[in-house]
C-alpha atoms as a PDB file:
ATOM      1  CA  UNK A   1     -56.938 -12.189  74.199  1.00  0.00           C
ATOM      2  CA  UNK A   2     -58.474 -13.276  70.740  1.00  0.00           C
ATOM      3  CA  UNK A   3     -60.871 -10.795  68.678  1.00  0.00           C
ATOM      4  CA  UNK A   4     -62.317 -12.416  65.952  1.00  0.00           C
ATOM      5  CA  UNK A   5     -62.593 -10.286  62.390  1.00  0.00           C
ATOM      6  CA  UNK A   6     -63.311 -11.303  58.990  1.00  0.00           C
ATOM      7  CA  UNK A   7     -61.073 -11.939  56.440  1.00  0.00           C
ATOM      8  CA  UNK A   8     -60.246  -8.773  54.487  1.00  0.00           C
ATOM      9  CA  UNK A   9     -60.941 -10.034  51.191  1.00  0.00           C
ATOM     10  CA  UNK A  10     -64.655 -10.745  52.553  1.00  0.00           C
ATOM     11  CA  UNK A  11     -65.031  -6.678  53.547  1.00  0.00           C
ATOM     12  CA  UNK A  12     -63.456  -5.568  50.671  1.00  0.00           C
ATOM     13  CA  UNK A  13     -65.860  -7.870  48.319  1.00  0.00           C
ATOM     14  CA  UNK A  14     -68.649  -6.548  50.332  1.00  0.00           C
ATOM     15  CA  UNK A  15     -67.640  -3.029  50.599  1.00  0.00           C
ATOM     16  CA  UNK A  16     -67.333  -3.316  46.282  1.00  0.00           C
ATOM     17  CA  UNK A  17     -70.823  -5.004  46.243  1.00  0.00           C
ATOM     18  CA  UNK A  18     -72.281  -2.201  48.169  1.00  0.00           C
ATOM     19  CA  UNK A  19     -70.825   0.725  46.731  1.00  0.00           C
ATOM     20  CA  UNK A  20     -71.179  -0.297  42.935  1.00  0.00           C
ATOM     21  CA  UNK A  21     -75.031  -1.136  44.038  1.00  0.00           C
ATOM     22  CA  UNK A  22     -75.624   2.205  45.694  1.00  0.00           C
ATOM     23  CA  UNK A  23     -73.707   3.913  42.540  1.00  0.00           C
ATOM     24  CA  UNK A  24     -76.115   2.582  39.652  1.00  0.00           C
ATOM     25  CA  UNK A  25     -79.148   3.007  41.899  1.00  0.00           C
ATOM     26  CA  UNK A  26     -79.416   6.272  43.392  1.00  0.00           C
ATOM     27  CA  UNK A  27     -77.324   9.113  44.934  1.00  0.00           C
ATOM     28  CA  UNK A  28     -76.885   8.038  48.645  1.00  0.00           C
ATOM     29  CA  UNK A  29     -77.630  10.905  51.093  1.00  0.00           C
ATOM     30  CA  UNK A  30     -74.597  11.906  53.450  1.00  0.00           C
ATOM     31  CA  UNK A  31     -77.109  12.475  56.253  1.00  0.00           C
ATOM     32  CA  UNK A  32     -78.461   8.842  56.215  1.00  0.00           C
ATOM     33  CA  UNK A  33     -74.307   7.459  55.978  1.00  0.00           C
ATOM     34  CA  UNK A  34     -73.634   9.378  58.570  1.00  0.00           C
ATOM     35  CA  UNK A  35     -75.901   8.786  60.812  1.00  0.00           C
ATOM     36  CA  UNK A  36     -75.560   5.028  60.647  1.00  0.00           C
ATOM     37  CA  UNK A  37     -71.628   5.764  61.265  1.00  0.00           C
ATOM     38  CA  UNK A  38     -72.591   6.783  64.702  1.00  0.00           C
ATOM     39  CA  UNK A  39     -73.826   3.609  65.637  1.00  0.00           C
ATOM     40  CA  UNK A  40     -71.018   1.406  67.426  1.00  0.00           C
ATOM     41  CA  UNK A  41     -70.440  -2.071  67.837  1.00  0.00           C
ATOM     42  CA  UNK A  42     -69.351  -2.898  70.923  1.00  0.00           C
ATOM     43  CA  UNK A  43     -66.230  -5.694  70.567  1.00  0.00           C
ATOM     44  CA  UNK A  44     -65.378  -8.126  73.139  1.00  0.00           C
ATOM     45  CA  UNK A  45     -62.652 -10.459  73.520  1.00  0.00           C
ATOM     46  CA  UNK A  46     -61.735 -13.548  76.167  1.00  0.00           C
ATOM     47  CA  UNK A  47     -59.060 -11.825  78.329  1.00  0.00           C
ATOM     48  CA  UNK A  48     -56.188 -14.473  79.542  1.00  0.00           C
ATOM     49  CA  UNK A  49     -58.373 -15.490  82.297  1.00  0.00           C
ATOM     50  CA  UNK A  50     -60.911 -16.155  79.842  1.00  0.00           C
ATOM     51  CA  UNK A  51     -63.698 -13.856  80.902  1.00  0.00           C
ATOM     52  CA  UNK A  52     -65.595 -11.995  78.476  1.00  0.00           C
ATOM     53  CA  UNK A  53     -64.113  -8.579  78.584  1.00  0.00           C
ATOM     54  CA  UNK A  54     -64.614  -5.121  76.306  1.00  0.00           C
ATOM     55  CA  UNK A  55     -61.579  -4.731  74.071  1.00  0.00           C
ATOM     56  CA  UNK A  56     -62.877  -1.569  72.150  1.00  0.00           C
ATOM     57  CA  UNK A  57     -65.544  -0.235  69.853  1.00  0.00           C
ATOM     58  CA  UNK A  58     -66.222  -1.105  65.716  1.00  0.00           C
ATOM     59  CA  UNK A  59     -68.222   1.424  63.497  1.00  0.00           C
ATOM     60  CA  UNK A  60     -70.969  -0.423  61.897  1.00  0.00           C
ATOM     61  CA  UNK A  61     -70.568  -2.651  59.110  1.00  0.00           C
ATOM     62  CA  UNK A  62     -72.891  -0.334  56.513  1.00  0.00           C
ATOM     63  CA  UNK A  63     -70.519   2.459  57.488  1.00  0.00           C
ATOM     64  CA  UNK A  64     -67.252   0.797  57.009  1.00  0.00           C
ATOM     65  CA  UNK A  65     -68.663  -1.245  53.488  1.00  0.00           C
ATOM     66  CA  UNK A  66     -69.660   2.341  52.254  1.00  0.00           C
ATOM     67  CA  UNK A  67     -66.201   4.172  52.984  1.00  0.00           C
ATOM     68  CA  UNK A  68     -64.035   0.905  52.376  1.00  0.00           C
ATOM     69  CA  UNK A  69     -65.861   0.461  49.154  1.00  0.00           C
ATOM     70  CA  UNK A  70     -65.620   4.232  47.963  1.00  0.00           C
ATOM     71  CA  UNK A  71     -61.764   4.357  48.861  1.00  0.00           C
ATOM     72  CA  UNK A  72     -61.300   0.920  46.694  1.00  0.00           C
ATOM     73  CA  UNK A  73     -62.895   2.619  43.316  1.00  0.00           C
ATOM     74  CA  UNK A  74     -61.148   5.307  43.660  1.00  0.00           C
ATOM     75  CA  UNK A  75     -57.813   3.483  44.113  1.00  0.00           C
ATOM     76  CA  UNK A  76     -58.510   1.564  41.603  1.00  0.00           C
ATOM     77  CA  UNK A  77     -59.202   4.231  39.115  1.00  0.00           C
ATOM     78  CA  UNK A  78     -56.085   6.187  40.483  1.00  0.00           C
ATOM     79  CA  UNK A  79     -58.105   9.362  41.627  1.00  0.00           C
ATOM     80  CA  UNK A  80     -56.203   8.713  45.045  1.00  0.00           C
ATOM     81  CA  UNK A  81     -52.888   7.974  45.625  1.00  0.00           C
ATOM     82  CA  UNK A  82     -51.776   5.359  48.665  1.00  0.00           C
ATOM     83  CA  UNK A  83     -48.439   4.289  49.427  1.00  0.00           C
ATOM     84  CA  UNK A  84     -49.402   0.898  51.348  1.00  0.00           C
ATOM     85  CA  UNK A  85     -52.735   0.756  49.730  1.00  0.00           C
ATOM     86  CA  UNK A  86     -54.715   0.697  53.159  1.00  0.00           C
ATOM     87  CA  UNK A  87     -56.769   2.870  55.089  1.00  0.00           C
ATOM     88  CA  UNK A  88     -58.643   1.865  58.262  1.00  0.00           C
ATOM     89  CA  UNK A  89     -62.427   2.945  58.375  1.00  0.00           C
ATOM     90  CA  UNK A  90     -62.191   4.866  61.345  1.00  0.00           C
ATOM     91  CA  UNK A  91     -59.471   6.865  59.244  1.00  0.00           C
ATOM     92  CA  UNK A  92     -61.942   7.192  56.418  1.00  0.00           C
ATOM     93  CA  UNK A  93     -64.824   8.378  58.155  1.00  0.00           C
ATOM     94  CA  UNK A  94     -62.767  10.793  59.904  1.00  0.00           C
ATOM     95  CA  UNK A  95     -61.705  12.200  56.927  1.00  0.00           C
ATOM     96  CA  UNK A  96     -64.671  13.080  55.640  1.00  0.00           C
ATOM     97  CA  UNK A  97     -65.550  14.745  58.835  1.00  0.00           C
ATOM     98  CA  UNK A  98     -62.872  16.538  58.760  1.00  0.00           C
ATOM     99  CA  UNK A  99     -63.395  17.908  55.429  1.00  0.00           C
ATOM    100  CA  UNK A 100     -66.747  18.606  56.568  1.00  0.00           C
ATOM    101  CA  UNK A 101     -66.141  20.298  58.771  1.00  0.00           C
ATOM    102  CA  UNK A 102     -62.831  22.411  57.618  1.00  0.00           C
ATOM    103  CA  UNK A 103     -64.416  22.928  53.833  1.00  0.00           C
ATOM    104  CA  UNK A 104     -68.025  23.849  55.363  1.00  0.00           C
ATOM    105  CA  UNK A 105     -69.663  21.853  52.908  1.00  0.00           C
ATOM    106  CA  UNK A 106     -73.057  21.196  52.926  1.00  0.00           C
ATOM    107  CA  UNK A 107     -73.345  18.400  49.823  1.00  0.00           C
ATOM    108  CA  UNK A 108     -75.474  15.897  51.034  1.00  0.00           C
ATOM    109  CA  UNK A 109     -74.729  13.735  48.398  1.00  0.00           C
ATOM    110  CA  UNK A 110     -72.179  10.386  50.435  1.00  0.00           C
ATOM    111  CA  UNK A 111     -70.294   9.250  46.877  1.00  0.00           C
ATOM    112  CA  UNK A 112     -69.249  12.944  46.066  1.00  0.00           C
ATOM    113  CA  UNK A 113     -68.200  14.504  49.820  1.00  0.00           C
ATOM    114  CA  UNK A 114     -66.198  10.926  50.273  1.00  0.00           C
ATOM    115  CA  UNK A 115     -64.376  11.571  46.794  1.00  0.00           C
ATOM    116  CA  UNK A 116     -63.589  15.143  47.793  1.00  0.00           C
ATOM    117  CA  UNK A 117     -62.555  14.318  51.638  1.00  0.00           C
ATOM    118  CA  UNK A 118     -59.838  11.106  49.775  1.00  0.00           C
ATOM    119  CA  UNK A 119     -58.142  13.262  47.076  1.00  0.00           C
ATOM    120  CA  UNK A 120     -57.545  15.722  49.991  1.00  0.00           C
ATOM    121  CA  UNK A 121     -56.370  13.353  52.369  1.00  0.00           C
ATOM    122  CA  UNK A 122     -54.481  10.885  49.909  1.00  0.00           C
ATOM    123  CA  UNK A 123     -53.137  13.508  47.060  1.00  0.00           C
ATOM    124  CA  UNK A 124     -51.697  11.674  44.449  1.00  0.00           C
ATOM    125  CA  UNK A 125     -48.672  14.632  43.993  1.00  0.00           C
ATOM    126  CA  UNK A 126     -47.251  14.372  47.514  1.00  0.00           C
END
């Protein structure tokens, strides 16, 4: 079977273009991010017999530019600490769910809840 992606130095230029866009124009509502994260993109592959087959589900690429993007800066800056330097999107939106959803937070404001839900999920002291 043979899924084709995008090189990751294409997402991760994207994912930088977005965020530092959406940082010097306006706050970006949580609401609005997360609400496009619940759209799915259906993925399919040619199976060995080489029908068309579903081989899973991608979040959408708005969603996974605004997390991937977010997680990058604040790598880069060293507010968060990874050990292999990679995170998958599902991961990252599910952290900030779960922060969400543990911390009872009701900021709608995307850049700060993401910051919050990373340093809590990749600490740089452990």
């Amino acid at each position: 079977m043979r899924v084709t992606t995008l090189p990751s130095v294409v997402t991760l230029v994207a994912s930088l273009l977005t965020f530092a866009l959406c940082a010097h124009a306006q706050a970006v509502p949580l609401d609005a991010v997360m609400k496009d994260c619940q759209q799915k993109t259906i993925v399919y592959g040619r199976a060995e017999d080489g029908k068309m087959v579903k081989v899973g589900e991608r979040i959408s690429g708005y969603c996974q530019g605004i997390l991937e993007g977010m997680f990058a800066v604040l790598l880069r800056t060293g507010t968060i600490c990874v050990r292999d330097k990679v995170a998958s999107a599902d991961f990252l939106l599910s952290a900030v769910l779960t922060y969400q959803t543990e911390t009872k937070s009701k900021d709608n404001d995307a850049a700060s809840v993401a910051e919050a839900a990373f340093k809590r999920a990749f600490n740089c002291s452990n």
